[in-house]
PDB file of N, CA and C in Angstrom:
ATOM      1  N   UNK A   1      42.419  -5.717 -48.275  1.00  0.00           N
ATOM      2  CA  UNK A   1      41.736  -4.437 -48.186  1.00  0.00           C
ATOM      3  C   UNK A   1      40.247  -4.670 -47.907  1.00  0.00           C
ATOM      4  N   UNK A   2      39.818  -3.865 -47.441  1.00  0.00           N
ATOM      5  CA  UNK A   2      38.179  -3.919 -47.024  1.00  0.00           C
ATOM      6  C   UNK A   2      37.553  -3.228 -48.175  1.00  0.00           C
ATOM      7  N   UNK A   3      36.292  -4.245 -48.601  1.00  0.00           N
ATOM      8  CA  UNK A   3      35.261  -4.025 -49.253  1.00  0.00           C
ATOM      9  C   UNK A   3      34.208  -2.974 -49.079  1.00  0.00           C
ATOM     10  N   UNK A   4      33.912  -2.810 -47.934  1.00  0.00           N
ATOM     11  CA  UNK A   4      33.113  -1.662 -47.677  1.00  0.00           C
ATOM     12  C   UNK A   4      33.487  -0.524 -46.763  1.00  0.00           C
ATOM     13  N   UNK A   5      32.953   0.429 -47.103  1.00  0.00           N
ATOM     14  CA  UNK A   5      33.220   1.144 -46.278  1.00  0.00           C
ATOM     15  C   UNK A   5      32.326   1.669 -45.212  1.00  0.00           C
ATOM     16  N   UNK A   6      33.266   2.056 -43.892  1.00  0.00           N
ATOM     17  CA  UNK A   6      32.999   1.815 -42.528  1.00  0.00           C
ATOM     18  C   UNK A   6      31.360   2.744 -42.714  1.00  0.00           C
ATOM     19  N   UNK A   7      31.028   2.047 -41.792  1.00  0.00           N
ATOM     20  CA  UNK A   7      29.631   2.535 -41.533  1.00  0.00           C
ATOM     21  C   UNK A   7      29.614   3.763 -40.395  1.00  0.00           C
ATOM     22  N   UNK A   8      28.651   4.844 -40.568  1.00  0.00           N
ATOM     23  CA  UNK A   8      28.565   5.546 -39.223  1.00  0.00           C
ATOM     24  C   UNK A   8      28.273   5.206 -38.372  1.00  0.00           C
ATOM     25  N   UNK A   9      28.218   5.861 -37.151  1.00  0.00           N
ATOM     26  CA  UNK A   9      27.685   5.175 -35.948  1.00  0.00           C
ATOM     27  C   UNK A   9      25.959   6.152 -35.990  1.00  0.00           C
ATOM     28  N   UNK A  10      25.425   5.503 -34.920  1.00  0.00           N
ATOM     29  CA  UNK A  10      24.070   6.145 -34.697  1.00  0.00           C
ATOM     30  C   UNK A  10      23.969   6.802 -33.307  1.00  0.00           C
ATOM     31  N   UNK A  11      23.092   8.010 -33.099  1.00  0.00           N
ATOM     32  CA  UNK A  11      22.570   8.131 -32.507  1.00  0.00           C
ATOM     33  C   UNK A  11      21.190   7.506 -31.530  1.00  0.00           C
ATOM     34  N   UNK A  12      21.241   6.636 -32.161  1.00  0.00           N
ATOM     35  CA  UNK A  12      19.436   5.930 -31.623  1.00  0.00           C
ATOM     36  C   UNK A  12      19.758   4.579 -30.918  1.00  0.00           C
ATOM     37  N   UNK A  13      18.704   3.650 -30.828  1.00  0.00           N
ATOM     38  CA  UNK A  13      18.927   2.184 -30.424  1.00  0.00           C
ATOM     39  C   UNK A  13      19.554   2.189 -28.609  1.00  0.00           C
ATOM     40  N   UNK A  14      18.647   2.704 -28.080  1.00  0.00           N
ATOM     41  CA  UNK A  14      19.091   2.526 -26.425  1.00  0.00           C
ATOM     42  C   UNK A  14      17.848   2.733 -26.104  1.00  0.00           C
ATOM     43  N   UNK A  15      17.362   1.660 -25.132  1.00  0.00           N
ATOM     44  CA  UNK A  15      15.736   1.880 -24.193  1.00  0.00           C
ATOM     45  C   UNK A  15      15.646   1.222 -22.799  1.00  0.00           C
ATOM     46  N   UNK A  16      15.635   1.593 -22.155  1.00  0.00           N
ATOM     47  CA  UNK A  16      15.541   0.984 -20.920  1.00  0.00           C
ATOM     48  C   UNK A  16      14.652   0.092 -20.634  1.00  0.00           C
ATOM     49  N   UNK A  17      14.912  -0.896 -19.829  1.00  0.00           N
ATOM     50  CA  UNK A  17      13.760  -2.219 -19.205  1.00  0.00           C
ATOM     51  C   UNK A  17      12.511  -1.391 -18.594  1.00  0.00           C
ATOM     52  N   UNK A  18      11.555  -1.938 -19.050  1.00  0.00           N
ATOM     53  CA  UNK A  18      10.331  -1.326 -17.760  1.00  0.00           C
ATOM     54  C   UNK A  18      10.641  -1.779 -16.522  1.00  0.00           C
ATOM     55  N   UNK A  19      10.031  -1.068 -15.309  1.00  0.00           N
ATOM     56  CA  UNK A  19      10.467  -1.033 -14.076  1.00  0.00           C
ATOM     57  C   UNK A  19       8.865  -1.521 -13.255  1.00  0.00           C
ATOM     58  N   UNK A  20       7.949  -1.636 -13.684  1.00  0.00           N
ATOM     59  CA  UNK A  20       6.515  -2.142 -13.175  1.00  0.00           C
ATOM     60  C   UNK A  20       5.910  -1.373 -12.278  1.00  0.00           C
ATOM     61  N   UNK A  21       6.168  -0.101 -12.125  1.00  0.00           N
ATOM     62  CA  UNK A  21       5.822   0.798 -10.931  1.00  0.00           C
ATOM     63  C   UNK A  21       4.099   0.682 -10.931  1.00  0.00           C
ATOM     64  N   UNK A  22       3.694   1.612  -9.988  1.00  0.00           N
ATOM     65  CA  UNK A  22       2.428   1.902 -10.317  1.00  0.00           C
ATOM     66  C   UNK A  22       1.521   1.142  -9.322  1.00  0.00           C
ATOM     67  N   UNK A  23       0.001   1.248  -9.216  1.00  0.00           N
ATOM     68  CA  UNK A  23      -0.490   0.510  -7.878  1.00  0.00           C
ATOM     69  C   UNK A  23      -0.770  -0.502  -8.479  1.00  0.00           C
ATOM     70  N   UNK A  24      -0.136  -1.278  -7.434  1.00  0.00           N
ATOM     71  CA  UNK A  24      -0.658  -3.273  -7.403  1.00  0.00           C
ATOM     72  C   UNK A  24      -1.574  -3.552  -6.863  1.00  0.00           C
ATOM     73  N   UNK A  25      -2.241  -3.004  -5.465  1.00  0.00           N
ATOM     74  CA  UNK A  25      -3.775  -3.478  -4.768  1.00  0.00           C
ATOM     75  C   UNK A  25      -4.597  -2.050  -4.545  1.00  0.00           C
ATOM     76  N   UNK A  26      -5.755  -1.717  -5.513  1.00  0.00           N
ATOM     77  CA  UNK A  26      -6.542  -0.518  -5.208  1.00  0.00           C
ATOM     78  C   UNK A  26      -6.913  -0.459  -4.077  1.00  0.00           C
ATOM     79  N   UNK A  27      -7.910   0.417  -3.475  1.00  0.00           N
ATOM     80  CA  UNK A  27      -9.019   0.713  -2.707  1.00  0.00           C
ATOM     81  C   UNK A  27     -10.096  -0.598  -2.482  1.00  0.00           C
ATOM     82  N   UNK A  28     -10.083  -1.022  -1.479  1.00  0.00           N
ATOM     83  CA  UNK A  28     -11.150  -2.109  -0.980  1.00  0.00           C
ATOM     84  C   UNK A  28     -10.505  -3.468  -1.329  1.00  0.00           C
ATOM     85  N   UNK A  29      -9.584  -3.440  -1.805  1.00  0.00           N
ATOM     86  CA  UNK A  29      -9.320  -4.953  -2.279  1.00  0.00           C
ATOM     87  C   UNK A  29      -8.211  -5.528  -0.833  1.00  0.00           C
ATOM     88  N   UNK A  30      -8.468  -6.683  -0.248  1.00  0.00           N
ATOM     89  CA  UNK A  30      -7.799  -7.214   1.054  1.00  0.00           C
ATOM     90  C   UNK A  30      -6.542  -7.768   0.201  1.00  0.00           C
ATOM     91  N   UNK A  31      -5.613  -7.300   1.480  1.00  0.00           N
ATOM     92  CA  UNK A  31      -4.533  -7.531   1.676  1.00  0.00           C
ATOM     93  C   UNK A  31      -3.688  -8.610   2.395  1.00  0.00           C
ATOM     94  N   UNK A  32      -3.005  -9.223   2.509  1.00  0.00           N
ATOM     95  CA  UNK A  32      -1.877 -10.028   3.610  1.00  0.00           C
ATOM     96  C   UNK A  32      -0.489  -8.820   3.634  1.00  0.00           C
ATOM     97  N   UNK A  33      -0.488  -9.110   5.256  1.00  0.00           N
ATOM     98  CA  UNK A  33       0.651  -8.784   5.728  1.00  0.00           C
ATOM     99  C   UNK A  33       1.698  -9.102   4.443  1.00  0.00           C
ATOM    100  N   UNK A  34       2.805  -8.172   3.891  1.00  0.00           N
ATOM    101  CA  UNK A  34       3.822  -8.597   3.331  1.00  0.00           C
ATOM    102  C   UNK A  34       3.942  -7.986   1.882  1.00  0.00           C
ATOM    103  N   UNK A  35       2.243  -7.947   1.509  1.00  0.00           N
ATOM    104  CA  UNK A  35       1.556  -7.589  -0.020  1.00  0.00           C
ATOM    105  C   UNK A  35       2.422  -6.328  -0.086  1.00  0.00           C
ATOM    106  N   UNK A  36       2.469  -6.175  -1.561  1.00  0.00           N
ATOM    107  CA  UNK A  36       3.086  -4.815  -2.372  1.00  0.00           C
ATOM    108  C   UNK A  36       1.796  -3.983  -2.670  1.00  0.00           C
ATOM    109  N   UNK A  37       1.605  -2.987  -2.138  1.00  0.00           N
ATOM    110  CA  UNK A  37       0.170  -1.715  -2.551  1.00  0.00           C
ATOM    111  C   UNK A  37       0.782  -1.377  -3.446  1.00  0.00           C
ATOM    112  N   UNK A  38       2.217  -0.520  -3.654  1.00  0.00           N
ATOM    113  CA  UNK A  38       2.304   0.728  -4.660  1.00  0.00           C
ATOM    114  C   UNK A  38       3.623   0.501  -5.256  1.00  0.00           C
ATOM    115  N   UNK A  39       4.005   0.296  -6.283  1.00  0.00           N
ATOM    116  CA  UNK A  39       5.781   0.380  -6.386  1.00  0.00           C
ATOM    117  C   UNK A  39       5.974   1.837  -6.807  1.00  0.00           C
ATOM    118  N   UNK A  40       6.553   2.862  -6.681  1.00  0.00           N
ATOM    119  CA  UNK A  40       6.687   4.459  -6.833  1.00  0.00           C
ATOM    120  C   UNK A  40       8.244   4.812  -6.724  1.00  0.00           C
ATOM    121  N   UNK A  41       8.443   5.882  -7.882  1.00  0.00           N
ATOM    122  CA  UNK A  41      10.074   6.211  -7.136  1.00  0.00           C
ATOM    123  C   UNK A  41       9.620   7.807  -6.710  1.00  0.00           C
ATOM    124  N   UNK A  42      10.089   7.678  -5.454  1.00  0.00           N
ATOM    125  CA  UNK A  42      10.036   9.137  -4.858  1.00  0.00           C
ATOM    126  C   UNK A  42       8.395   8.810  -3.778  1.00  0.00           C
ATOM    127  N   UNK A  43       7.902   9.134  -3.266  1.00  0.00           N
ATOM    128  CA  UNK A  43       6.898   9.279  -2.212  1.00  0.00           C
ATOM    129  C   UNK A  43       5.984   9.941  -2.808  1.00  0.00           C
ATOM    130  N   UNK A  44       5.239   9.240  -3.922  1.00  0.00           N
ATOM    131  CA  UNK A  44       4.156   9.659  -4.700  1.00  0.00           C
ATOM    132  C   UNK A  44       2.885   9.803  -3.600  1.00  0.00           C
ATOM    133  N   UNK A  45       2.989   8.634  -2.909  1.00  0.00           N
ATOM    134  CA  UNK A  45       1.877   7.910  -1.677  1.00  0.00           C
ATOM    135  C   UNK A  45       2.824   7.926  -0.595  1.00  0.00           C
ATOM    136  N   UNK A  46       1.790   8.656   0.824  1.00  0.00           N
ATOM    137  CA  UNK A  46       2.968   8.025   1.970  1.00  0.00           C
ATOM    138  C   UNK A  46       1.932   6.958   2.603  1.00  0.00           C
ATOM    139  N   UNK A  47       3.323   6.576   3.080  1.00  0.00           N
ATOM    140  CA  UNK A  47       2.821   5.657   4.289  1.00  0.00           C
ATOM    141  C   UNK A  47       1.577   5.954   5.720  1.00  0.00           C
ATOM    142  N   UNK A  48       0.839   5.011   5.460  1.00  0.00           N
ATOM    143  CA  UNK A  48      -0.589   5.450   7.143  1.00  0.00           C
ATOM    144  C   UNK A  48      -0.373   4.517   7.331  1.00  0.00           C
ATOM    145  N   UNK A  49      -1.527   3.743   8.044  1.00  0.00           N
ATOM    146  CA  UNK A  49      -1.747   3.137   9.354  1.00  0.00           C
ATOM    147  C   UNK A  49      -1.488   1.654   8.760  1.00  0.00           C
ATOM    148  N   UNK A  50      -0.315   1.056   9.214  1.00  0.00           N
ATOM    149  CA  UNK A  50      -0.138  -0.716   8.996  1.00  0.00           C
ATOM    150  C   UNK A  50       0.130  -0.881   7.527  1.00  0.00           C
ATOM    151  N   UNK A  51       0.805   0.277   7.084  1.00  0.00           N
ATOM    152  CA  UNK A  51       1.864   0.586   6.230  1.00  0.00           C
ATOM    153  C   UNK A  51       3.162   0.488   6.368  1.00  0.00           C
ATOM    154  N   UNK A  52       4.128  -0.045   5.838  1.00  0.00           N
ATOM    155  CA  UNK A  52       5.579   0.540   5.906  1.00  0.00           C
ATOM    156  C   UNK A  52       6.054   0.742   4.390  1.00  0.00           C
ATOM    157  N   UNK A  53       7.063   0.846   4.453  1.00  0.00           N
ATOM    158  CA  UNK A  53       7.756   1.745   3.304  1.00  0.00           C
ATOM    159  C   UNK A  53       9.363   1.080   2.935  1.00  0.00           C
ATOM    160  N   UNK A  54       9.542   0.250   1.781  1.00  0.00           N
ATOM    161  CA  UNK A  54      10.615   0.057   1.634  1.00  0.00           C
ATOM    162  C   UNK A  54      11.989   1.302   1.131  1.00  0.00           C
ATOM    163  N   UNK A  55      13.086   0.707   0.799  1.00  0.00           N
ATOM    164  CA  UNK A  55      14.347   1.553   1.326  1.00  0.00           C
ATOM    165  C   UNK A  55      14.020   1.995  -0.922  1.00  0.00           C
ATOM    166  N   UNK A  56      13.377   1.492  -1.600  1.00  0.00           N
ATOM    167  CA  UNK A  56      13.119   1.673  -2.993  1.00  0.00           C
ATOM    168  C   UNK A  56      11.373   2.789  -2.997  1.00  0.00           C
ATOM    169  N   UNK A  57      11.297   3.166  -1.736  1.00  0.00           N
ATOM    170  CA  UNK A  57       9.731   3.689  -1.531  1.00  0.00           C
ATOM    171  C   UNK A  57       8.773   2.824  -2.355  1.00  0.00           C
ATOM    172  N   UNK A  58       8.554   1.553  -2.027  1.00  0.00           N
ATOM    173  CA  UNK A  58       7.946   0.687  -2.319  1.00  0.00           C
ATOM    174  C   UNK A  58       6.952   0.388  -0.991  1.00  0.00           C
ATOM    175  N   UNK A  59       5.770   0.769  -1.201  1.00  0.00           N
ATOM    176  CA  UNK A  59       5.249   0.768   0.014  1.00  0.00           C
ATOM    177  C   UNK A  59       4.286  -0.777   0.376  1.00  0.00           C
ATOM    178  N   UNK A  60       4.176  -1.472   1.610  1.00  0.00           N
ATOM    179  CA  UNK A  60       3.582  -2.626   1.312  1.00  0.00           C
ATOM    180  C   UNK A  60       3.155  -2.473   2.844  1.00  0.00           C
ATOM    181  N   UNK A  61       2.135  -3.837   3.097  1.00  0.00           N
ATOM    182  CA  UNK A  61       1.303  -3.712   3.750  1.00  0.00           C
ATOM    183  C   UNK A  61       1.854  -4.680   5.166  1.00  0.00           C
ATOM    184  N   UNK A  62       1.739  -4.159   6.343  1.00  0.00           N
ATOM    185  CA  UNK A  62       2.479  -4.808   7.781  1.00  0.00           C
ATOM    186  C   UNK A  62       1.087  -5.434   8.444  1.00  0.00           C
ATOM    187  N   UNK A  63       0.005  -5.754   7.706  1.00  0.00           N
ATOM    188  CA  UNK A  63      -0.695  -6.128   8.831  1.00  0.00           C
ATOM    189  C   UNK A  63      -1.899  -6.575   7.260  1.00  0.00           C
ATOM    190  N   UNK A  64      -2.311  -7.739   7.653  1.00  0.00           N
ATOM    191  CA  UNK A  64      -3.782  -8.170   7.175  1.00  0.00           C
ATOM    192  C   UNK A  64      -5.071  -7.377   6.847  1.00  0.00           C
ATOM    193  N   UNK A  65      -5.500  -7.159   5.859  1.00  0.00           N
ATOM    194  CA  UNK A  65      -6.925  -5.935   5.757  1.00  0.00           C
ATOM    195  C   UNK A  65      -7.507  -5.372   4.563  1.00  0.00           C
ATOM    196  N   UNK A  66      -7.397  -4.174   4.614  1.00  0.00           N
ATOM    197  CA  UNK A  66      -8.465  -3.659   3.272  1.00  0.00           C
ATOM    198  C   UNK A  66      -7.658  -2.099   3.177  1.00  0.00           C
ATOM    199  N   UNK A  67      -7.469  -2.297   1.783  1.00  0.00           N
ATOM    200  CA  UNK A  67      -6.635  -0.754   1.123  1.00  0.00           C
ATOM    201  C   UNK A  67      -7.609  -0.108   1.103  1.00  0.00           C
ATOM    202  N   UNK A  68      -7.088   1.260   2.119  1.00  0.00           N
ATOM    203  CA  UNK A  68      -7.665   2.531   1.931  1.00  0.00           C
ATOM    204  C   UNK A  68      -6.976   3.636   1.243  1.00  0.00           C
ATOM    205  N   UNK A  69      -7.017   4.940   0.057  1.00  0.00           N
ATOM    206  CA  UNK A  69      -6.476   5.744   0.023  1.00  0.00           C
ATOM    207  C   UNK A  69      -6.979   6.857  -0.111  1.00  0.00           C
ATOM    208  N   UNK A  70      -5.987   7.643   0.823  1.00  0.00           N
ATOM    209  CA  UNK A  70      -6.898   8.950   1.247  1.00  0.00           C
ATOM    210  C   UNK A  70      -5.709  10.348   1.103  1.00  0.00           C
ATOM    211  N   UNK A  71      -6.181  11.545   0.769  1.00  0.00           N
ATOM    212  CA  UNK A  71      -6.008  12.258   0.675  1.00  0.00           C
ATOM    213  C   UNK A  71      -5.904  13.272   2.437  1.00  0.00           C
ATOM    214  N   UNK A  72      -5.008  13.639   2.882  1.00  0.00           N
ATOM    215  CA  UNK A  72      -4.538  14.235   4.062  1.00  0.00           C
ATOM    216  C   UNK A  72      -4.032  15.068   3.731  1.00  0.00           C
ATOM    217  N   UNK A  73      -4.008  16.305   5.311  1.00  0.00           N
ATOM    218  CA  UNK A  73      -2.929  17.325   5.565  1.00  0.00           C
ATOM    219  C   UNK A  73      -3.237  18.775   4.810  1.00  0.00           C
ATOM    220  N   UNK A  74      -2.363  19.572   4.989  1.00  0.00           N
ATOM    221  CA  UNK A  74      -2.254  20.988   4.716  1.00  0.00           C
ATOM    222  C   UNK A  74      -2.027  20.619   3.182  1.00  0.00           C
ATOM    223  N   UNK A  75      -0.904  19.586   2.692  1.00  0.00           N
ATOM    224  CA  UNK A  75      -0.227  19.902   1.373  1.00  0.00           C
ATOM    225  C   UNK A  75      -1.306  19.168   0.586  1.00  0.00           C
ATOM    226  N   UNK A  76      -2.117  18.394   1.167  1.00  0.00           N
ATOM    227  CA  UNK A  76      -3.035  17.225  -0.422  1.00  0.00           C
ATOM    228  C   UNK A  76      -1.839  15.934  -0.413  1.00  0.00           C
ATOM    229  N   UNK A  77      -1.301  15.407   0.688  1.00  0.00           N
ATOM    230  CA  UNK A  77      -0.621  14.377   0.607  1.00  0.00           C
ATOM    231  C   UNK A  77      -1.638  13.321   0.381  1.00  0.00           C
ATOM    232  N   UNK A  78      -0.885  12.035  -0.214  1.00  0.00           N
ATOM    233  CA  UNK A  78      -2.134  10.634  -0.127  1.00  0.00           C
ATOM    234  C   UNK A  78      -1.294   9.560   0.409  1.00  0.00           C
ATOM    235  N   UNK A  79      -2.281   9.200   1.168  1.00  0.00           N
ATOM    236  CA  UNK A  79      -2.020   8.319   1.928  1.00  0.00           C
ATOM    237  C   UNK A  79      -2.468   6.755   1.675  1.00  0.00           C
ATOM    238  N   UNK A  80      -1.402   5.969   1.798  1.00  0.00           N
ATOM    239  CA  UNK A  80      -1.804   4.560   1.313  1.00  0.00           C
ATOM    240  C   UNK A  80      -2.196   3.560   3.556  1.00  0.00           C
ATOM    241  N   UNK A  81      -3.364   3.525   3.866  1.00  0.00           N
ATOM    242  CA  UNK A  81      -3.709   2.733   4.742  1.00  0.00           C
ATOM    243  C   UNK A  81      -4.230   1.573   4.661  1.00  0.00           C
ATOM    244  N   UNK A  82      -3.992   0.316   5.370  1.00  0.00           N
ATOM    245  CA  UNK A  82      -4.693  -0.956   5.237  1.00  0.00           C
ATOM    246  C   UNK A  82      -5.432  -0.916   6.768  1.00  0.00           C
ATOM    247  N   UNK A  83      -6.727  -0.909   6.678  1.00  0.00           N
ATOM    248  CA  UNK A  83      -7.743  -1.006   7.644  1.00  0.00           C
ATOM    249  C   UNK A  83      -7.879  -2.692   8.192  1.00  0.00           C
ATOM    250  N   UNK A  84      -7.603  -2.932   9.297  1.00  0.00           N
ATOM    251  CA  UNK A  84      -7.686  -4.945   9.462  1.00  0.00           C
ATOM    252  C   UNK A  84      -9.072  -4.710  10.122  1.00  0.00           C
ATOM    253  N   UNK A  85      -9.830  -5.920  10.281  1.00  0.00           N
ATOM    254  CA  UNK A  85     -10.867  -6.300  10.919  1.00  0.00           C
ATOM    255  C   UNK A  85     -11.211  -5.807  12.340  1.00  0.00           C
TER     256      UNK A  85
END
């Protein structure tokens, strides 16, 4: 026979891994082709000039230079650009 008796279960004790989002290279700081600017879920920042955009909207930099971010457009979109030499 069992000595104790069964315990309840809980409601609590579940947390998810951090995910590291958030900007990796500010404004003015140079870049290499390849670099990660922003990790974001959803199109917090779009993509400008010698930008691309991964399939996780992870946006990173296609060309050598200097992070610009700017505010564009009718809606107040922001824009993540790397300016090269």
């Amino acid at each position: 026979m069992a000595s104790k008796k069964a315990g309840g279960s809980t409601k609590n004790g579940r947390d998810s891994n951090p995910k590291m989002l958030g900007v990796k290279m500010y404004g003015g700081q140079t870049v290499t082709a390849g670099n990660i600017i922003v990790r974001q879920r959803g199109t917090e920042f779009h993509a400008g000039a010698n930008v691309g955009m991964g399939r996780d909207h992870t946006l990173f930099a296609t060309a050598d230079g200097v992070v610009k971010f700017e505010v564009k457009g009718q809606f107040g979109r922001r824009y993540v650009t790397v300016e090269t030499a």
